[in-house]
Protein backbone atom coordinates (compact mmCIF):
# COMPACT_ATOMS: atom_id res chain seq x y z
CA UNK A 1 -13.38 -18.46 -12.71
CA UNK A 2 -11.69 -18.72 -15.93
CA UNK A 3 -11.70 -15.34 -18.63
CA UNK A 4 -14.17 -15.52 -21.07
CA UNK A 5 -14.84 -13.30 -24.06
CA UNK A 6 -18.12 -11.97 -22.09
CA UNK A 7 -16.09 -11.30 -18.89
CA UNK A 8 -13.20 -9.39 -20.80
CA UNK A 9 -16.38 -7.93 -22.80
CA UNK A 10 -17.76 -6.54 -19.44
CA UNK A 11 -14.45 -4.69 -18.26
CA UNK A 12 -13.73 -3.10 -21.71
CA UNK A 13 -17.48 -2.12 -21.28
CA UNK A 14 -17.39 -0.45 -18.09
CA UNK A 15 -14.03 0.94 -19.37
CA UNK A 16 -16.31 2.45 -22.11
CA UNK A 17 -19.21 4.03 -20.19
CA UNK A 18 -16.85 5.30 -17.32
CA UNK A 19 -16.41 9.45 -18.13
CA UNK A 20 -13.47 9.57 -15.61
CA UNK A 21 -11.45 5.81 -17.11
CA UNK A 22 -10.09 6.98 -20.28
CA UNK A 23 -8.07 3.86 -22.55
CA UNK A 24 -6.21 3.70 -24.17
CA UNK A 25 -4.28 6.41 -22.65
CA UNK A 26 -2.39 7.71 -25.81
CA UNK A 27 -5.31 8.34 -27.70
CA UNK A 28 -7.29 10.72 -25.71
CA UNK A 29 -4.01 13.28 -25.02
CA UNK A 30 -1.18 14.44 -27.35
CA UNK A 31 0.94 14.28 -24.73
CA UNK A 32 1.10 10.54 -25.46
CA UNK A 33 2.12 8.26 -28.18
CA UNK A 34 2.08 4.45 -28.78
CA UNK A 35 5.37 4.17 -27.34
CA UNK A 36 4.47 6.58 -24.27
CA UNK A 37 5.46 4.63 -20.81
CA UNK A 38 3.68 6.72 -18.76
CA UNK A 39 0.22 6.06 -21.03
CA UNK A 40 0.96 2.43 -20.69
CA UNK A 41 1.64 2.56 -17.04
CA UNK A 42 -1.92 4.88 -16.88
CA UNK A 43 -3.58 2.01 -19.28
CA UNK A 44 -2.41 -1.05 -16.60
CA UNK A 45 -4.23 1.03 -13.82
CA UNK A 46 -7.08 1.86 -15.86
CA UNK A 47 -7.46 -1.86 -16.68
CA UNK A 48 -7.18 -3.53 -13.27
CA UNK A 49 -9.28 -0.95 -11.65
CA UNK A 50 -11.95 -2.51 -13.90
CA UNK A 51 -10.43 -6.27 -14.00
CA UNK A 52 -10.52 -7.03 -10.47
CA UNK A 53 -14.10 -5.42 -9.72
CA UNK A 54 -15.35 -7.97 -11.63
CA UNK A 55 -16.71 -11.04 -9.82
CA UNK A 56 -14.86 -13.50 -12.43
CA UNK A 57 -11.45 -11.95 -11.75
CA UNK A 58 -9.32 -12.65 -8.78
CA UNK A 59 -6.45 -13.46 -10.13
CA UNK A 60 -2.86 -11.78 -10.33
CA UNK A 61 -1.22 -14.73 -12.97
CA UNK A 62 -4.52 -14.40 -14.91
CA UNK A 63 -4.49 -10.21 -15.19
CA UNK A 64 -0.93 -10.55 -16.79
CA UNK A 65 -1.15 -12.84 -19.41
CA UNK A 66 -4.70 -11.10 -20.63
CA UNK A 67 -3.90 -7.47 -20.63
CA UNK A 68 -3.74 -5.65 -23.83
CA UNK A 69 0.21 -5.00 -25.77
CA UNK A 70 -0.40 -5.37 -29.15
CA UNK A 71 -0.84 -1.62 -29.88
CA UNK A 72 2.23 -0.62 -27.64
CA UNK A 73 5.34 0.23 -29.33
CA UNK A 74 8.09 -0.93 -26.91
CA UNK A 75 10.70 -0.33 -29.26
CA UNK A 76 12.51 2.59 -28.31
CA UNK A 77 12.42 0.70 -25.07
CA UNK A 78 14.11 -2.34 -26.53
CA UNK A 79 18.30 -1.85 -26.25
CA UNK A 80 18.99 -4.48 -28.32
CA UNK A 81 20.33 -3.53 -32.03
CA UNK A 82 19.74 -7.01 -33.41
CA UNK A 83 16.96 -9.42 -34.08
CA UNK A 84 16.29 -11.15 -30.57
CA UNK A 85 14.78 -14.87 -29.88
CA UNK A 86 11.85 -13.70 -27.75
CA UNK A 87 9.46 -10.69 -28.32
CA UNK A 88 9.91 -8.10 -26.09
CA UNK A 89 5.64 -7.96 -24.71
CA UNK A 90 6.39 -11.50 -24.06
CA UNK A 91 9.29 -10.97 -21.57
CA UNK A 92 7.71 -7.72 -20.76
CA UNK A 93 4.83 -9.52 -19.05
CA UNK A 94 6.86 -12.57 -17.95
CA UNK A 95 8.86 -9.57 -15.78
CA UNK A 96 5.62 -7.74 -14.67
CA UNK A 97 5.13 -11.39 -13.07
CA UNK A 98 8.11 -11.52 -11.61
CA UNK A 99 7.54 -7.91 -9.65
CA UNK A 100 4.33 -8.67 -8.49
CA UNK A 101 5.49 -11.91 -6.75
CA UNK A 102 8.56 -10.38 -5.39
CA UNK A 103 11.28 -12.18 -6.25
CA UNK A 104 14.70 -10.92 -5.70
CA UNK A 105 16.31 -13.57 -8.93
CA UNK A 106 15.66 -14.90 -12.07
CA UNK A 107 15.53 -18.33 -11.12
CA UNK A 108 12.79 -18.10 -8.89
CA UNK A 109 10.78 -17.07 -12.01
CA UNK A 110 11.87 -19.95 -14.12
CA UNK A 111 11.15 -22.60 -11.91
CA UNK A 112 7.48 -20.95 -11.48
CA UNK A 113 7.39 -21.02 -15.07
CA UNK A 114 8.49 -24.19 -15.08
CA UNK A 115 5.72 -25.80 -12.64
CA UNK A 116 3.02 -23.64 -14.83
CA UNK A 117 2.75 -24.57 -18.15
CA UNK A 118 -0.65 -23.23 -18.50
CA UNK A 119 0.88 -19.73 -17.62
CA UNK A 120 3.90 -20.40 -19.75
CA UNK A 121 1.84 -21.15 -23.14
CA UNK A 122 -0.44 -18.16 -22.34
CA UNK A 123 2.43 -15.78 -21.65
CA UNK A 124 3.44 -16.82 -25.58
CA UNK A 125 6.61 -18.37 -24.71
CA UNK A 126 7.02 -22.34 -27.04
CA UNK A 127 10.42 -22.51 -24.96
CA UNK A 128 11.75 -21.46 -22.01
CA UNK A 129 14.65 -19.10 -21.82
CA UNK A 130 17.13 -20.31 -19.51
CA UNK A 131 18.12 -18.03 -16.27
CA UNK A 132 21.29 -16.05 -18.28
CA UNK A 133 18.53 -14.95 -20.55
CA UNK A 134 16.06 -13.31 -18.42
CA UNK A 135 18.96 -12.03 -16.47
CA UNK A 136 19.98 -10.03 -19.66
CA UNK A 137 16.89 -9.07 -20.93
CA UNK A 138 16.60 -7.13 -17.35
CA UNK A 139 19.85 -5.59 -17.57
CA UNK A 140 20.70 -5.68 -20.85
CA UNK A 141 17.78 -4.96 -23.17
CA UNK A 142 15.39 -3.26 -20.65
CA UNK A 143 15.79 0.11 -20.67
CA UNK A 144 16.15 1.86 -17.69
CA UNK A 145 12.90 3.75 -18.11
CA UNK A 146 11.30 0.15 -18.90
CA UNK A 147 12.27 -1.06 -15.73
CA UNK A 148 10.89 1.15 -13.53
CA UNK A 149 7.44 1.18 -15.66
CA UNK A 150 7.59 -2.49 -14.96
CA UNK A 151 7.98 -2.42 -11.15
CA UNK A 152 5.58 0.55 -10.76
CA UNK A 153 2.97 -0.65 -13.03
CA UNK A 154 2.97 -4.45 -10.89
CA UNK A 155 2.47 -2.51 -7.30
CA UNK A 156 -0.32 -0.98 -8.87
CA UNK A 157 -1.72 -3.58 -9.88
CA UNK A 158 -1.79 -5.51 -6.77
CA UNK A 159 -2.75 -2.09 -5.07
CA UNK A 160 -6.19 -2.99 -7.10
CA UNK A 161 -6.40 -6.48 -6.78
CA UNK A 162 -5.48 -6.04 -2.99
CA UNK A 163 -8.27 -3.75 -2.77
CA UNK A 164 -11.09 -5.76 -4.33
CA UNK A 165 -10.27 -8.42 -1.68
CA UNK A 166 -8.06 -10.72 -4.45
CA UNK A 167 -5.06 -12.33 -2.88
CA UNK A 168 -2.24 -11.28 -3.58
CA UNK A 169 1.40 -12.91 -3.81
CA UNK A 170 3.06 -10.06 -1.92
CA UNK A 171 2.40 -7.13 -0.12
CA UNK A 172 2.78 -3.79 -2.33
CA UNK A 173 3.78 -1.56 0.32
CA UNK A 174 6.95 -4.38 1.25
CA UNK A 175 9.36 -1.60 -0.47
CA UNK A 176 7.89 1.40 1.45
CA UNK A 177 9.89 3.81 3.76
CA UNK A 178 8.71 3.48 7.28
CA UNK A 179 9.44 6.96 8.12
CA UNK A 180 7.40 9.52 8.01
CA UNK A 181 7.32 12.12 5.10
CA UNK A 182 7.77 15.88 6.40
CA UNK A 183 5.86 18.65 3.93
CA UNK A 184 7.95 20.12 1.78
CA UNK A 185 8.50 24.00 2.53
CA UNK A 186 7.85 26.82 -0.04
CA UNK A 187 11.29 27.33 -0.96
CA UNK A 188 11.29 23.25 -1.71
CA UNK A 189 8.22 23.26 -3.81
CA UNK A 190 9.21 26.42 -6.18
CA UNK A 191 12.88 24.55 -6.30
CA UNK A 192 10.53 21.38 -7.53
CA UNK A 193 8.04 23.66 -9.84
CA UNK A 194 9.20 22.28 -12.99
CA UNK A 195 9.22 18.52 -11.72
CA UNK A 196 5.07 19.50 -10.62
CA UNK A 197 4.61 21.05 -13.71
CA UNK A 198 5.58 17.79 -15.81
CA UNK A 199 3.28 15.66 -13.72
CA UNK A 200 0.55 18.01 -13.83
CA UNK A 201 0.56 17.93 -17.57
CA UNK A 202 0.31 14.61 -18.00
CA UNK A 203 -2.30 14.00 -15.04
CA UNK A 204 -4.56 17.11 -14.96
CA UNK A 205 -3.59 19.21 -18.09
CA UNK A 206 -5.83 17.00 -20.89
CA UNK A 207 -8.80 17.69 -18.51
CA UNK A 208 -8.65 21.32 -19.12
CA UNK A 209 -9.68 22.88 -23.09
CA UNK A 210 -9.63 26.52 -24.38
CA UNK A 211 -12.36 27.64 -26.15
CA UNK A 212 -9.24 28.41 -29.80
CA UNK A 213 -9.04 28.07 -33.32
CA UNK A 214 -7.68 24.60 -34.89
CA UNK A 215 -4.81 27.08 -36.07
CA UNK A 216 -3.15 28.45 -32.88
CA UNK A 217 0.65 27.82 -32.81
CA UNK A 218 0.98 28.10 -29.33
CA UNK A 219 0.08 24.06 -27.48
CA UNK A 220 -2.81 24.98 -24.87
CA UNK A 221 -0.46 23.08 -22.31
CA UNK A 222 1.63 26.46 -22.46
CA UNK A 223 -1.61 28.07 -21.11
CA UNK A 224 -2.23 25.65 -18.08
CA UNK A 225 1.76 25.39 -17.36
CA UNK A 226 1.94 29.35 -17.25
CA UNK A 227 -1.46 29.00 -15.06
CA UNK A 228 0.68 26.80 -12.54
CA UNK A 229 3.38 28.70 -13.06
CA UNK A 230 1.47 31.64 -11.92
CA UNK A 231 0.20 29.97 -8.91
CA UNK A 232 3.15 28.61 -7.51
CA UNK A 233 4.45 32.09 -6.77
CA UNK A 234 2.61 35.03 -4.68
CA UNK A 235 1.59 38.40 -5.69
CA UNK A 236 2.83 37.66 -9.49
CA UNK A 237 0.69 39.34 -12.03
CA UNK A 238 0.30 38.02 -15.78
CA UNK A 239 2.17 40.45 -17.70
CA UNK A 240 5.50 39.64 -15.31
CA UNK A 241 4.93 36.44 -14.54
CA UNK A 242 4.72 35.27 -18.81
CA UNK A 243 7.97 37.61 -18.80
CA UNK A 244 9.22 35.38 -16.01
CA UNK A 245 7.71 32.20 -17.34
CA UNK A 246 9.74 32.97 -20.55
CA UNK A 247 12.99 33.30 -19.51
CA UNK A 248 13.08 31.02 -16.37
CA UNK A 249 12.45 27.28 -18.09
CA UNK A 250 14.05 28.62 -21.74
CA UNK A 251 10.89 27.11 -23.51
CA UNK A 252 10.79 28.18 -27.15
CA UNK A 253 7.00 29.15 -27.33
CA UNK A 254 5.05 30.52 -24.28
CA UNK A 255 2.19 32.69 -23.88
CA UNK A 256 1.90 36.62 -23.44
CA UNK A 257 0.21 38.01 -19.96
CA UNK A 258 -2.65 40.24 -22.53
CA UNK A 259 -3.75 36.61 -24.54
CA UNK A 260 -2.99 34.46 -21.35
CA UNK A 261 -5.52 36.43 -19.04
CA UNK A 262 -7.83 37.00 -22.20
CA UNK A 263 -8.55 33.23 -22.99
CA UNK A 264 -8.82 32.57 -19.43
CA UNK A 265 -11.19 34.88 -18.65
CA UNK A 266 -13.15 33.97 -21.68
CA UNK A 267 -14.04 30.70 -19.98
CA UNK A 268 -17.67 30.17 -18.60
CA UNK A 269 -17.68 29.39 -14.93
CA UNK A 270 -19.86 25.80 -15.33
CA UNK A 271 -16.93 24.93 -17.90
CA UNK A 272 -14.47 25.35 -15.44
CA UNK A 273 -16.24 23.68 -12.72
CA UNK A 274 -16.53 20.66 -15.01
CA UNK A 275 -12.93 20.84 -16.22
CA UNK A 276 -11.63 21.24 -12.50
CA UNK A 277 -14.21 18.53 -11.62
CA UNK A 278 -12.74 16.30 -14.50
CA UNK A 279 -9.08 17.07 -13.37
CA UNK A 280 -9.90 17.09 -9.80
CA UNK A 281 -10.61 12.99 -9.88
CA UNK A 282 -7.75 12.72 -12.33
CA UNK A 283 -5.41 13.48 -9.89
CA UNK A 284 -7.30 11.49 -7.32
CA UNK A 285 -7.20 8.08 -9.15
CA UNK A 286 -3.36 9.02 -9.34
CA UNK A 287 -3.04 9.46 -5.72
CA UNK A 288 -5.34 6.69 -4.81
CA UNK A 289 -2.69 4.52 -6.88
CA UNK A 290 -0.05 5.60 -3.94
CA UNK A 291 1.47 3.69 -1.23
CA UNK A 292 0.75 6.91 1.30
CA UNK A 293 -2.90 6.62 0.02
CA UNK A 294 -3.07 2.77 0.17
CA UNK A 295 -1.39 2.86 4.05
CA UNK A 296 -4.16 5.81 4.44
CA UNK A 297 -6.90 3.47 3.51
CA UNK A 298 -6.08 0.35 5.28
CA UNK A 299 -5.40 2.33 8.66
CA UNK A 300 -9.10 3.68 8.44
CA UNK A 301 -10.36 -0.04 7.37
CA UNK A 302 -9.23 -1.05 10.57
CA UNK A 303 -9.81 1.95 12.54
CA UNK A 304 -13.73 1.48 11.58
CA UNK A 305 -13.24 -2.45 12.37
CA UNK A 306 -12.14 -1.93 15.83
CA UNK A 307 -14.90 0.81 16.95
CA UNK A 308 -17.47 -1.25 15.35
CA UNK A 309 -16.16 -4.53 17.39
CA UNK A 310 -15.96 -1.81 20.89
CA UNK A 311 -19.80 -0.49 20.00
CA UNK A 312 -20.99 -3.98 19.81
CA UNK A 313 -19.24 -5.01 22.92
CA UNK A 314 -20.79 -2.75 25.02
């Protein structure tokens, strides 16, 4: 079924009245801005979650040329100095495209193009650009960062199509590792702490609120970081571990233990049950997003397919 301003009316709506779907990303953290990768990489999930539960949407060609850019600044993104011929959401879709089909070249996606003018026209090209200039647009005007938004962002959006029973062009756990992941040890996780931290804050932190003036010079991130910070290590107590916290990641403003342990205390139990509620299936619609999840899920699918097919056989 073709998109239609009611069907791209009912995913924005259900976008809307869903407490745990925020979009756009950038505008309900200050840990994002317009030009924020990660919030746009957060927005494509947010929006294909919704897309492909929707009976009229099934397809992967149709997803791409409809999804919101206009209010994404990709120009700090954008390595090119001068003026260029095509605008960069254009190619930025046309290479989304190209990752969730899989192919390896350039030419490949040209000569789809080519056979699709419907797709062509709707991606906003007039002309084509011939196979040299997709090839530097990847690795010439992409920034690195870009690129990997772009490859990440198309296996999660298969992830989601694949999981609402859409076909899909390719299979998004084709670039997996086979081998099995051994847990990290203690020593490995407080050697990654500041790599946790960083995706904490942008996954769980803008759950969590402290009940301070408009005033406060200190960010309330500092709060939830030393919090982490605090749990990652045993037996620490506040006053050394904001000591600690201080000196270990050289960060210019951080919390003491006294005002730390004050303002966390001074939170009601039911708000922290919602807040670790809130942040709890934050960082579950981040996992779910996973190849480990995904393999997770379609082991069980068919583990409850084959004892179904042995109960009835009996």
């Amino acid at each position: 079924m073709a998109s239609t301003q009611a069907s791209r009316r009912d995913v924005f709506r259900a976008i809307a009245t869903d407490s745990y779907r925020k979009w756009p990303a950038y505008d309900t953290t200050g840990l994002y801005d317009r030009s924020s990768l990660g919030a746009l990489e957060e927005d494509i999930q947010t929006i294909a979650s919704a897309w492909f539960a929707h009976k009229a949407y099934d397809s992967i060609d149709e997803f791409i040329c409809e999804l919101p850019l206009k209010y994404v600044d990709l120009t700090p993104h954008d390595q090119y100095d001068e003026p260029a011929t095509y605008e960069i959401r254009t190619l930025v879709r046309t290479f989304l495209l190209k990752e969730a089909y899989g192919w390896d070249h350039e030419t490949a996606l040209l000569e789809y193009l080519k056979d699709q003018p419907v797709i062509q026209q709707q991606l906003g090209f007039e002309t084509l650009p011939d196979q040299s200039t997709f090839w530097r647009t990847w690795h010439c005007r992409f920034s690195p960062d870009l690129q990997e938004t772009i490859q990440e962002s198309a296996r999660l959006l298969l992830i989601n199509a694949n999981r609402k029973g859409s076909d899909v062009p390719r299979d998004p756990l084709h670039d997996s590792e086979s081998h099995e992941e051994t847990s990290p040890t203690d020593h490995e996780v407080l050697a990654h702490a500041d790599e946790i931290t960083e995706q904490l804050s942008h996954i769980a932190y803008p759950a969590f609120s402290l009940n301070r003036g408009d005033s406060c010079e200190i960010h309330p991130n500092a709060f939830w970081a030393l919090q982490t910070y605090l749990g990652l290590r045993e037996n620490l107590a506040a006053n050394e571990g904001a000591r600690s916290f201080f000196y270990d990641p050289q960060r210019d403003r951080t919390p003491l233990g006294h005002p730390h342990r004050t303002h966390i205390r001074g939170l009601s139990l039911d708000s922290i049950h919602e807040m670790y509620h809130e942040a709890l299936q934050r960082l579950i619609n981040r996992v779910s997003e996973t190849d480990v999840f995904h393999r997770a899920e379609v082991r069980e699918l068919s583990r409850v397919r084959h004892d179904g097919i042995r109960r009835l056989s009996r």
